[in-house]
Protein backbone atom coordinates (compact mmCIF):
# COMPACT_ATOMS: atom_id res chain seq x y z
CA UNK A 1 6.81 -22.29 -7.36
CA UNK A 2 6.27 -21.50 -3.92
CA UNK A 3 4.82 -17.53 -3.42
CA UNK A 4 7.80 -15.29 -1.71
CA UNK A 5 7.37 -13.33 1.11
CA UNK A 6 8.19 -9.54 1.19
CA UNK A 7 10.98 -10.63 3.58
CA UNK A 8 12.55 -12.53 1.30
CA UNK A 9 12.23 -10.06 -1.77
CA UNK A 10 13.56 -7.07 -0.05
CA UNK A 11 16.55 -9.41 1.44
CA UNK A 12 17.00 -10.50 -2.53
CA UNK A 13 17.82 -6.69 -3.06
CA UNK A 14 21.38 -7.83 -1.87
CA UNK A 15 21.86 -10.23 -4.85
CA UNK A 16 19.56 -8.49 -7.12
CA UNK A 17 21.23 -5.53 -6.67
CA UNK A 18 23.41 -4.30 -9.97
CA UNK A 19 26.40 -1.70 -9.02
CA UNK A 20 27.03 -0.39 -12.13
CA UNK A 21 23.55 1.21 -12.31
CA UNK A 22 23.94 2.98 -8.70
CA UNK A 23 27.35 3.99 -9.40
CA UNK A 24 28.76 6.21 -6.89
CA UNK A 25 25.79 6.07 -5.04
CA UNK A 26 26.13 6.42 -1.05
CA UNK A 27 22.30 6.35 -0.04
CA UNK A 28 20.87 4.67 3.29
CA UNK A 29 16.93 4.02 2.20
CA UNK A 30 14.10 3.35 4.92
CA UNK A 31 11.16 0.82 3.74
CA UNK A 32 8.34 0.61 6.40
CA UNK A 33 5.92 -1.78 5.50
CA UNK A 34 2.11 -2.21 7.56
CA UNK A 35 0.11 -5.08 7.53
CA UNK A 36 0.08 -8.76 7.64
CA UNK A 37 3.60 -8.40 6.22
CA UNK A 38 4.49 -5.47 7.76
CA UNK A 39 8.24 -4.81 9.33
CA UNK A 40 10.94 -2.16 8.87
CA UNK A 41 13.71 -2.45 6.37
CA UNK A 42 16.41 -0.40 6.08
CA UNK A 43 19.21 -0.52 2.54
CA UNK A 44 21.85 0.83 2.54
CA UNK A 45 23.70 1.35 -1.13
CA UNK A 46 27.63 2.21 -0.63
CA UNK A 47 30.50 1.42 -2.26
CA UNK A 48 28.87 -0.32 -5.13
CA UNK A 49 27.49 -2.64 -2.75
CA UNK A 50 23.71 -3.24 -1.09
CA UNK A 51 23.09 -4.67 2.39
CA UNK A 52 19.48 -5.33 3.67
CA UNK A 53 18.68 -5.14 7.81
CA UNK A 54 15.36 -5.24 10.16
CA UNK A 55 15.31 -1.95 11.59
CA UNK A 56 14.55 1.26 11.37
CA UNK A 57 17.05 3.83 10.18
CA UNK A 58 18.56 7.01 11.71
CA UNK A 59 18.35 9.71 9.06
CA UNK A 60 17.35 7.94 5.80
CA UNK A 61 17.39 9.74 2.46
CA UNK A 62 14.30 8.30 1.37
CA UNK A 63 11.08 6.88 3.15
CA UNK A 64 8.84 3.76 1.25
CA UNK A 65 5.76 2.93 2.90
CA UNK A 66 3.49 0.38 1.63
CA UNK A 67 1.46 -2.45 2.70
CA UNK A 68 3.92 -5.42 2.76
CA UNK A 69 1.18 -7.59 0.66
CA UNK A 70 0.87 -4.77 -1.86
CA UNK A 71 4.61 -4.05 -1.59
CA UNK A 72 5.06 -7.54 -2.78
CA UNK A 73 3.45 -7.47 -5.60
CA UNK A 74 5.68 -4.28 -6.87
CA UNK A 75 8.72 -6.42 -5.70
CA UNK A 76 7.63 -9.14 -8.47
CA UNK A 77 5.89 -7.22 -11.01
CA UNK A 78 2.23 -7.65 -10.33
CA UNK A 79 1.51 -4.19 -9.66
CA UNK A 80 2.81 -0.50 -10.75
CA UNK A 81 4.68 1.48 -8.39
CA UNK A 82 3.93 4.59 -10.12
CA UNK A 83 0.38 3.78 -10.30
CA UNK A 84 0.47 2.61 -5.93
CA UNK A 85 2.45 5.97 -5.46
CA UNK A 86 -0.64 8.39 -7.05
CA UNK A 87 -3.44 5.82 -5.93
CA UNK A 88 -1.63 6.64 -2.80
CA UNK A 89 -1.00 3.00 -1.70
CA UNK A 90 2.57 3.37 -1.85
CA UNK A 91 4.11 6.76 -0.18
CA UNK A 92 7.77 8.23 -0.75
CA UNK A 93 9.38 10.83 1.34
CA UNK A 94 12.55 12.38 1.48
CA UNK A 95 14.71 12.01 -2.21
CA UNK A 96 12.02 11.37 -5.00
CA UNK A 97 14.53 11.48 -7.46
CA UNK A 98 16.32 8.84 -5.78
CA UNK A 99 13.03 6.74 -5.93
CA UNK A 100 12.20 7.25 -9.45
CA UNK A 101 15.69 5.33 -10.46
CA UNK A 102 15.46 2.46 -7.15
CA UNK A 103 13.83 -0.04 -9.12
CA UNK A 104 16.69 0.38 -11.62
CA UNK A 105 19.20 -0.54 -9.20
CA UNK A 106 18.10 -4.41 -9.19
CA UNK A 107 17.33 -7.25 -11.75
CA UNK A 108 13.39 -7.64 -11.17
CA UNK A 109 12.42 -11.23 -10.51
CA UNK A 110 15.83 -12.60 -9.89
């Protein structure tokens, strides 16, 4: 199976994305990833829907940023969030809360 890009995972959030767990949820989120697969992602949860565009956000709730490579490897399980956010490879601002639960929101690896 062919390795996916962090383009393509973060654009999977739109299929992988599961309402019921983000219920009520009206939250516009701002990933900005460096590197060799670097580029800005913004997600926007409304309406018990997720969309995913290039760009960079207005007034997000919440800031990701990450090296897209390392990023990646979150996306599909290969590394620990938790562990990139306090080895400081992975940075939040703005609603932590709302970060703890993200990864909730979608069915990893599908």
């Amino acid at each position: 199976m062919a390795e996916y890009t962090v383009k393509e995972l973060i654009f999977n959030h739109e299929k992988a994305f599961m309402p019921e767990k983000a219920a009520g949820l009206d939250a516009v989120i701002q990933y900005h990833l460096t590197g060799e697969e670097g580029g800005d992602y913004i997600i926007t949860i409304k309406d018990d829907k997720c969309s995913v565009a290039e760009g960079v956000a207005e007034d997000p709730v919440m800031t990701l940023t990450s090296d897209g490579a390392y990023f990646r490897d979150v996306l599909l399980g290969k590394a620990d969030g938790m562990k990139g956010f306090m080895d400081g490879k992975l940075q939040l601002a703005g609603d932590l809360n709302l970060a703890m639960k993200l990864t909730s929101f979608f069915k990893m690896g599908g």
